[in-house]
C-alpha atoms as a PDB file:
ATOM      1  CA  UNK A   1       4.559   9.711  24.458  1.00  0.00           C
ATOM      2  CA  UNK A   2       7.677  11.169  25.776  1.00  0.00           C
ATOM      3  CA  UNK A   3       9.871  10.962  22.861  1.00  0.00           C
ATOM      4  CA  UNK A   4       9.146  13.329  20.249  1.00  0.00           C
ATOM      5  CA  UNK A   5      10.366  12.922  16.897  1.00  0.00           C
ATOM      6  CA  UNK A   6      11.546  16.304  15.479  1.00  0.00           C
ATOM      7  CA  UNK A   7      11.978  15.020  11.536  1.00  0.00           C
ATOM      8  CA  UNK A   8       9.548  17.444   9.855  1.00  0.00           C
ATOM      9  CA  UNK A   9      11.739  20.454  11.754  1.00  0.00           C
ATOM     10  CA  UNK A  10      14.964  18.698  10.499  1.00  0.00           C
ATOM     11  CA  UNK A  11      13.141  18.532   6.817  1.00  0.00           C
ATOM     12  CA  UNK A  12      12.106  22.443   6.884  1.00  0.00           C
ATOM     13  CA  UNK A  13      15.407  23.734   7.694  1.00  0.00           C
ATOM     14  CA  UNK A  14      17.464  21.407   5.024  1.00  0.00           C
ATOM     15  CA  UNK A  15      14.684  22.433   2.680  1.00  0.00           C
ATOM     16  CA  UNK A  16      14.372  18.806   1.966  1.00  0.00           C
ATOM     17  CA  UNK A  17      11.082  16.939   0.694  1.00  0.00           C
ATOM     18  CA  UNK A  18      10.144  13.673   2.457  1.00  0.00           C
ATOM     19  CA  UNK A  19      10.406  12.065  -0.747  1.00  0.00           C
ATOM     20  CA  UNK A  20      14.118  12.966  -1.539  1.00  0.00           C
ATOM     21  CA  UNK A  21      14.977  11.943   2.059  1.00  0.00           C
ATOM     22  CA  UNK A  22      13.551   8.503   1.301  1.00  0.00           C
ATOM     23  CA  UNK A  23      15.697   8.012  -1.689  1.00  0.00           C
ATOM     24  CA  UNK A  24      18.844   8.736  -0.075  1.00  0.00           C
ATOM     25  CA  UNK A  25      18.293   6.581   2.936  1.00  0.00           C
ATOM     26  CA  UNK A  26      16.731   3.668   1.626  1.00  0.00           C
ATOM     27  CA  UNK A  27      13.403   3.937   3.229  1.00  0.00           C
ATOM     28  CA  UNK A  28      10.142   3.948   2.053  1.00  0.00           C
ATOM     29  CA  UNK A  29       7.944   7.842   2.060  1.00  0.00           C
ATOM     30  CA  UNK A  30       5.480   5.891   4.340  1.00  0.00           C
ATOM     31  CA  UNK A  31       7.839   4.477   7.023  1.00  0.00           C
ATOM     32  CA  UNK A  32       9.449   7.931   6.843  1.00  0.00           C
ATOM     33  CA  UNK A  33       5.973   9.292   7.204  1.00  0.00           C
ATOM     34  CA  UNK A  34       5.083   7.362  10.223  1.00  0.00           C
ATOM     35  CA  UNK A  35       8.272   8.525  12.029  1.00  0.00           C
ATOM     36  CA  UNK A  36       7.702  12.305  10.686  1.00  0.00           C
ATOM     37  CA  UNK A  37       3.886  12.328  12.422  1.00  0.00           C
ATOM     38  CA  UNK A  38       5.211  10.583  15.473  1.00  0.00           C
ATOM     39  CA  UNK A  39       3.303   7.196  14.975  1.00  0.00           C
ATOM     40  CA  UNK A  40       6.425   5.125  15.487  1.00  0.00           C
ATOM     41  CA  UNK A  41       6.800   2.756  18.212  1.00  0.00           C
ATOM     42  CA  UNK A  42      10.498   2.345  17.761  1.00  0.00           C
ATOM     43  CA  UNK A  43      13.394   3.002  15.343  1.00  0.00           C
ATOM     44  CA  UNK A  44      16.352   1.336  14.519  1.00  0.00           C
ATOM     45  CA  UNK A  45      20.308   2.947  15.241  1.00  0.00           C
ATOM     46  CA  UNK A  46      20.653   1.806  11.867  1.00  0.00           C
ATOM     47  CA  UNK A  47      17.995   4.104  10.321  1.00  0.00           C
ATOM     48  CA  UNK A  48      18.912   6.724  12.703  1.00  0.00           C
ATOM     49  CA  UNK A  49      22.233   6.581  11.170  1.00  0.00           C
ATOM     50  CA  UNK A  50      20.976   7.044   7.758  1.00  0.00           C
ATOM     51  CA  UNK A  51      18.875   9.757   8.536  1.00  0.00           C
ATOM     52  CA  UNK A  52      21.808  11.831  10.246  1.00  0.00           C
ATOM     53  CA  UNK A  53      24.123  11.419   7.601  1.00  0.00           C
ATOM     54  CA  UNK A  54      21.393  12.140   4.705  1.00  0.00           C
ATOM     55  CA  UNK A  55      20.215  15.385   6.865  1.00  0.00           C
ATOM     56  CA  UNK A  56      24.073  15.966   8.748  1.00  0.00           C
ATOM     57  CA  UNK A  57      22.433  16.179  11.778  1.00  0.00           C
ATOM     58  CA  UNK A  58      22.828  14.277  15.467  1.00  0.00           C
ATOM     59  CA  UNK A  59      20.393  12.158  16.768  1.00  0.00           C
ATOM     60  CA  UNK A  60      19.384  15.007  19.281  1.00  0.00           C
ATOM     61  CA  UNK A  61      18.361  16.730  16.507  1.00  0.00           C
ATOM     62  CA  UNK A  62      15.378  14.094  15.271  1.00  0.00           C
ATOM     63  CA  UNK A  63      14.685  13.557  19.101  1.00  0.00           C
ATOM     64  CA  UNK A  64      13.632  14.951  22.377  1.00  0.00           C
ATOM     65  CA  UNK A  65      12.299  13.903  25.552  1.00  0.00           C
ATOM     66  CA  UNK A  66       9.034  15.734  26.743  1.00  0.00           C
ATOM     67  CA  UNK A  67       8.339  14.620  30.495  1.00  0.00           C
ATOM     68  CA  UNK A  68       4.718  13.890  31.536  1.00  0.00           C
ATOM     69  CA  UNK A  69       2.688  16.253  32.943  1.00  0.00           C
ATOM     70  CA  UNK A  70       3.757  16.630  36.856  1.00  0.00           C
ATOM     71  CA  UNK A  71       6.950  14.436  36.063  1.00  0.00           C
ATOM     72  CA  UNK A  72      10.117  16.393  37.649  1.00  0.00           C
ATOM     73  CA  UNK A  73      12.233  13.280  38.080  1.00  0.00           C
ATOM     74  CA  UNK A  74      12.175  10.737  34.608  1.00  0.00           C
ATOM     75  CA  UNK A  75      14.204   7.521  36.619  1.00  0.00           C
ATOM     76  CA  UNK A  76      12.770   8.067  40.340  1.00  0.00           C
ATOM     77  CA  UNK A  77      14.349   4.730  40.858  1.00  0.00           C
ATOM     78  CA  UNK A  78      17.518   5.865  39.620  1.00  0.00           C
ATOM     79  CA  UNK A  79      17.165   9.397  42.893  1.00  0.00           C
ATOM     80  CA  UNK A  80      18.802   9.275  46.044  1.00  0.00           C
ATOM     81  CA  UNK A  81      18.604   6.631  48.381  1.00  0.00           C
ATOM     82  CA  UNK A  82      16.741   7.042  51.651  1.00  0.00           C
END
């Protein structure tokens, strides 16, 4: 997948357990789990906004964007036009 979700980086520099993150956002150790080992097919802006304010962090912080292999240009049908 080309998101990656960067939470267990965010977690080791706060020096923050998964479990104390879970109590100050409101969401369960396994849904934060799922998210931390990338197994997530979505997330909400609202849990994103928990998450940044519990770890004072942006959301470029919890995510990047890895291209595929070979994949220079991520909207080709966004390029120039011929």
């Amino acid at each position: 997948m080309p998101i990656n979700v960067t939470l267990d980086i965010m977690l080791a520099k706060r020096k923050m357990a998964l479990n104390k993150l879970s109590e100050k956002v409101g969401v369960t150790p396994s849904n934060l789990s799922i998210l931390k080992t990338g197994k997530a097919r979505g997330v909400r802006f609202s849990t994103l906004e928990k998450l940044c304010g519990a770890l004072d962090c942006q959301p470029g912080d919890l995510l990047e964007y890895l291209p595929a292999d070979g994949q220079d240009d991520p909207c080709p049908e966004l390029g120039a036009e011929a």
